[in-house]
C-alpha atoms as a PDB file:
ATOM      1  CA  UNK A   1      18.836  61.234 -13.031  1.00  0.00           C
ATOM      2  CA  UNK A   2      20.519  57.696 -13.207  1.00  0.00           C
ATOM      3  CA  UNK A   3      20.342  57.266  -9.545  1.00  0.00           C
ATOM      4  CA  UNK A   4      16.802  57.613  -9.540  1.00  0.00           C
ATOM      5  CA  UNK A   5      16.411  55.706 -12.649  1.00  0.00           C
ATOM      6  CA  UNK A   6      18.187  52.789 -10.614  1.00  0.00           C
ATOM      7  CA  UNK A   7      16.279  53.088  -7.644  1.00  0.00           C
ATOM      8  CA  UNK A   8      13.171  52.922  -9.885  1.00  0.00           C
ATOM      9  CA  UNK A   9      14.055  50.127 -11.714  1.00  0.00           C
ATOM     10  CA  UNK A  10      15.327  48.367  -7.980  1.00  0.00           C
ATOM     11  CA  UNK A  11      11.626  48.623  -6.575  1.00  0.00           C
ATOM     12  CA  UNK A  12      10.042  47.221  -9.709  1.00  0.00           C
ATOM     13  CA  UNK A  13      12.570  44.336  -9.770  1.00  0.00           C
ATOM     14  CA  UNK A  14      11.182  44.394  -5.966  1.00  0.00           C
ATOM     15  CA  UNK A  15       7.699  44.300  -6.409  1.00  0.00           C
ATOM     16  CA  UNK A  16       7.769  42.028  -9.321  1.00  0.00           C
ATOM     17  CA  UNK A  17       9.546  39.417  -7.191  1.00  0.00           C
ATOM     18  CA  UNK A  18       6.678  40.479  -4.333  1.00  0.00           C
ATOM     19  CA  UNK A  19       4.155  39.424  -6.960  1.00  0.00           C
ATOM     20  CA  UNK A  20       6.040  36.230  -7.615  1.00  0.00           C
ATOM     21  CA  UNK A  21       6.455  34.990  -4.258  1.00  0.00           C
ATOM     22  CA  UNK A  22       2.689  35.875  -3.382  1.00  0.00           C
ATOM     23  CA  UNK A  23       1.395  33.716  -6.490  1.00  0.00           C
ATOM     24  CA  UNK A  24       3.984  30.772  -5.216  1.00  0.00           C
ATOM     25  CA  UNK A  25       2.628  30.892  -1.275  1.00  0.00           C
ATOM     26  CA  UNK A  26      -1.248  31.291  -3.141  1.00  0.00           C
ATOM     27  CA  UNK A  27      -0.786  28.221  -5.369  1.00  0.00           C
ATOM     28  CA  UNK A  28       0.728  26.157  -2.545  1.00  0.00           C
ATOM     29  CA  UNK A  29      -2.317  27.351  -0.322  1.00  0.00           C
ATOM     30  CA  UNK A  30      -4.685  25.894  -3.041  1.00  0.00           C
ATOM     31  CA  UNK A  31      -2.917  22.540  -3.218  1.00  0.00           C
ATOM     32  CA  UNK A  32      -2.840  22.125   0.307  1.00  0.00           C
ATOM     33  CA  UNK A  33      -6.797  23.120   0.274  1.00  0.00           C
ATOM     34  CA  UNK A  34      -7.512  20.457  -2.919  1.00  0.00           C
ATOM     35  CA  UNK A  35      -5.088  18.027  -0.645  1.00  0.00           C
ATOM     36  CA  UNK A  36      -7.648  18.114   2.222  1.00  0.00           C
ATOM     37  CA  UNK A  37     -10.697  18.068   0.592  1.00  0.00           C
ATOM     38  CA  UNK A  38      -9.433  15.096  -1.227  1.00  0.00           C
ATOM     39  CA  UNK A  39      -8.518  13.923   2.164  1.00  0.00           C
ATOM     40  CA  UNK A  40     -12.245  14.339   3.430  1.00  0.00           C
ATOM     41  CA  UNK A  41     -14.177  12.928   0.612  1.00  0.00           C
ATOM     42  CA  UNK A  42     -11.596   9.993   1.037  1.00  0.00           C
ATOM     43  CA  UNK A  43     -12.692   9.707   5.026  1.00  0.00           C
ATOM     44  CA  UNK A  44     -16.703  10.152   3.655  1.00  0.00           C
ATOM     45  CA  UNK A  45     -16.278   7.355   1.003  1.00  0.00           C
ATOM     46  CA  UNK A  46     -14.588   5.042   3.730  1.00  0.00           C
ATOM     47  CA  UNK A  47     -17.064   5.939   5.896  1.00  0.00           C
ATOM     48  CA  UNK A  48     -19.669   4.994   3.826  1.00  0.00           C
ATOM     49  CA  UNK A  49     -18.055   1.478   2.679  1.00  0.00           C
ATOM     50  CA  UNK A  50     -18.348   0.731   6.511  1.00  0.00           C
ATOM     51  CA  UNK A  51     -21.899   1.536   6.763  1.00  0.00           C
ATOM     52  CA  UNK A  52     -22.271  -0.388   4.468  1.00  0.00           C
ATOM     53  CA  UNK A  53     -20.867  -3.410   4.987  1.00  0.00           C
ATOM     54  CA  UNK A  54     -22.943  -3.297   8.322  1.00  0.00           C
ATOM     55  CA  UNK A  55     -25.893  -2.999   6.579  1.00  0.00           C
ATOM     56  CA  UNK A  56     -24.886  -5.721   4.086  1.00  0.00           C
ATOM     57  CA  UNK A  57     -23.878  -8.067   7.030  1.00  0.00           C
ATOM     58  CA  UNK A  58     -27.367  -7.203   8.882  1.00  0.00           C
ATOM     59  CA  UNK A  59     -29.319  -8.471   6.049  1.00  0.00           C
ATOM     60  CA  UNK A  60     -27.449 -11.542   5.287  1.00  0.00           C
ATOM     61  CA  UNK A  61     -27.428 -13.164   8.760  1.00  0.00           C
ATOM     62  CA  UNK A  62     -27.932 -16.623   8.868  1.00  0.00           C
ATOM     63  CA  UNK A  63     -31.130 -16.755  10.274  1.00  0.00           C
ATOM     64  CA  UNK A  64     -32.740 -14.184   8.154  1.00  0.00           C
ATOM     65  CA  UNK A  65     -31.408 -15.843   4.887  1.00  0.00           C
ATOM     66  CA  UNK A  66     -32.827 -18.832   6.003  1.00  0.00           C
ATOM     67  CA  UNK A  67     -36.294 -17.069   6.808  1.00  0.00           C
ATOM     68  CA  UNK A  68     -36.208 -15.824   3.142  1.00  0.00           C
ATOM     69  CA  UNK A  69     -35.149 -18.628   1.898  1.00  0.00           C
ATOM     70  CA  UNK A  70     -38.476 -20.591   3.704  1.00  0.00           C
ATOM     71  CA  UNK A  71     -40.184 -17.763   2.360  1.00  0.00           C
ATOM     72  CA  UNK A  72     -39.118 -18.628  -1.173  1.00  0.00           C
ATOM     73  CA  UNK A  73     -39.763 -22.214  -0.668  1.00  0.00           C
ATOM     74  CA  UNK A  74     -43.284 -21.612  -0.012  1.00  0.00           C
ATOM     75  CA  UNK A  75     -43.986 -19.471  -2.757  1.00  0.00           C
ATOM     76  CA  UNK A  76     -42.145 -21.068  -5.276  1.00  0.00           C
ATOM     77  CA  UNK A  77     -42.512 -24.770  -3.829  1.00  0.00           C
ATOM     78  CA  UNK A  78     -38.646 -25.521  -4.591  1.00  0.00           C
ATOM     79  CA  UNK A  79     -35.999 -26.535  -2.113  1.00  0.00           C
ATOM     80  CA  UNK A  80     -32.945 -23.924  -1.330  1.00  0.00           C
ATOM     81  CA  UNK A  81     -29.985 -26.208  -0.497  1.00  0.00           C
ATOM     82  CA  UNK A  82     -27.283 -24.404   1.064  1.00  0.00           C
ATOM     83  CA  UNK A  83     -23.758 -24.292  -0.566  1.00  0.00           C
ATOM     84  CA  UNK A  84     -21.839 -24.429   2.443  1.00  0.00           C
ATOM     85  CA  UNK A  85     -22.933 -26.936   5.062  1.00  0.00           C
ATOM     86  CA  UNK A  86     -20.984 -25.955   8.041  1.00  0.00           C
ATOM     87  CA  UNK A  87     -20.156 -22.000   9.238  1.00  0.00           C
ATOM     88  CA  UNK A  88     -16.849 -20.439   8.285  1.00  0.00           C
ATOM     89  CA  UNK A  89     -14.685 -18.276  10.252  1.00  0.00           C
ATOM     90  CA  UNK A  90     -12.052 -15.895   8.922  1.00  0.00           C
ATOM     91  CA  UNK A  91      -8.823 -16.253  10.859  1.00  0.00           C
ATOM     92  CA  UNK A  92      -6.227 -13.477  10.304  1.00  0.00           C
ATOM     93  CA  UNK A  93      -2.895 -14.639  11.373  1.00  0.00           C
ATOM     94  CA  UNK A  94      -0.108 -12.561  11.313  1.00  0.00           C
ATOM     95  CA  UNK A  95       2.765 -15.605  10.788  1.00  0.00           C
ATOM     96  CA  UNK A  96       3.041 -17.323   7.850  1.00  0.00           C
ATOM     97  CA  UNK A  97       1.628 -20.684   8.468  1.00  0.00           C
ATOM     98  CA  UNK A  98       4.513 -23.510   8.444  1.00  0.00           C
ATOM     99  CA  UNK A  99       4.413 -26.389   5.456  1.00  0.00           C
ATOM    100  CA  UNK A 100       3.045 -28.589   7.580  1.00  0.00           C
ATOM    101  CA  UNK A 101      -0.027 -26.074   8.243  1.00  0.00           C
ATOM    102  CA  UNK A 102      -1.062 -25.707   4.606  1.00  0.00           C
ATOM    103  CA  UNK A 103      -2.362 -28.713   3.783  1.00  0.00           C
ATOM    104  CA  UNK A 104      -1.461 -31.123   0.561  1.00  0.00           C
ATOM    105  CA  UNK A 105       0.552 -30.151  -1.559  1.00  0.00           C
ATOM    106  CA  UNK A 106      -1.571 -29.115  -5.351  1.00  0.00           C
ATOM    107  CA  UNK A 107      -1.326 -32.230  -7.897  1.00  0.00           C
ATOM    108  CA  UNK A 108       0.575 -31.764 -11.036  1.00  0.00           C
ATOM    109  CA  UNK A 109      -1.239 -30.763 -13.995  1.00  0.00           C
ATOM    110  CA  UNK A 110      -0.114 -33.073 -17.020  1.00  0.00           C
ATOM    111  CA  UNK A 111       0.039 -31.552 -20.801  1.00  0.00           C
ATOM    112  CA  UNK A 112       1.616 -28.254 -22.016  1.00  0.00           C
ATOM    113  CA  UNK A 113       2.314 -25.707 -19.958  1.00  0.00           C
END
């Protein structure tokens, strides 16, 4: 009787460490599923910021802020003035610009600091 007793008790401890190992592998499944559709709705959210900023950028070309801004004029009868008189452009630049490149130093603000 004791040797079947221990062989009983061997494939419980057995299966119980079956169960254990099958609830590990199904939990890591699940965080590796959460992980990608995390992954996705970052991609569609991206995605979407794009589109976007296309759309945003279509509507505020120069020329068509300038044909609303006519528009305005004429219904309102006042004068848009523009707040920047010549174009920007954006230059990325992947140095640090040298002292001499940046311009003036800021003045010093006098009182407490």
């Amino acid at each position: 009787m004791g040797i079947v007793t221990k062989l009983a008790a061997c494939v419980l401890v057995a299966g119980a460490t079956s169960c254990g190992l099958l609830v590990i592998r199904q939990q890591r499944i699940e965080a590796a599923y959460q992980m990608s559709l995390a992954h996705r709705r970052l991609l569609q959210h991206d995605e979407r910021s794009k589109r976007l900023r296309v759309a945003i950028h279509e509507r505020l070309r120069q020329d068509r802020v300038a044909a609303l801004a006519d528009a305005l004029q004429r219904e309102t009868g006042e004068r848009l003035v523009p707040l920047l008189l010549h174009e920007c452009y954006i230059v990325e630049t992947s140095a640090p610009m040298a002292p001499a490149d940046r311009g003036p130093p800021a003045p010093a603000r006098d009182g407490p600091q």
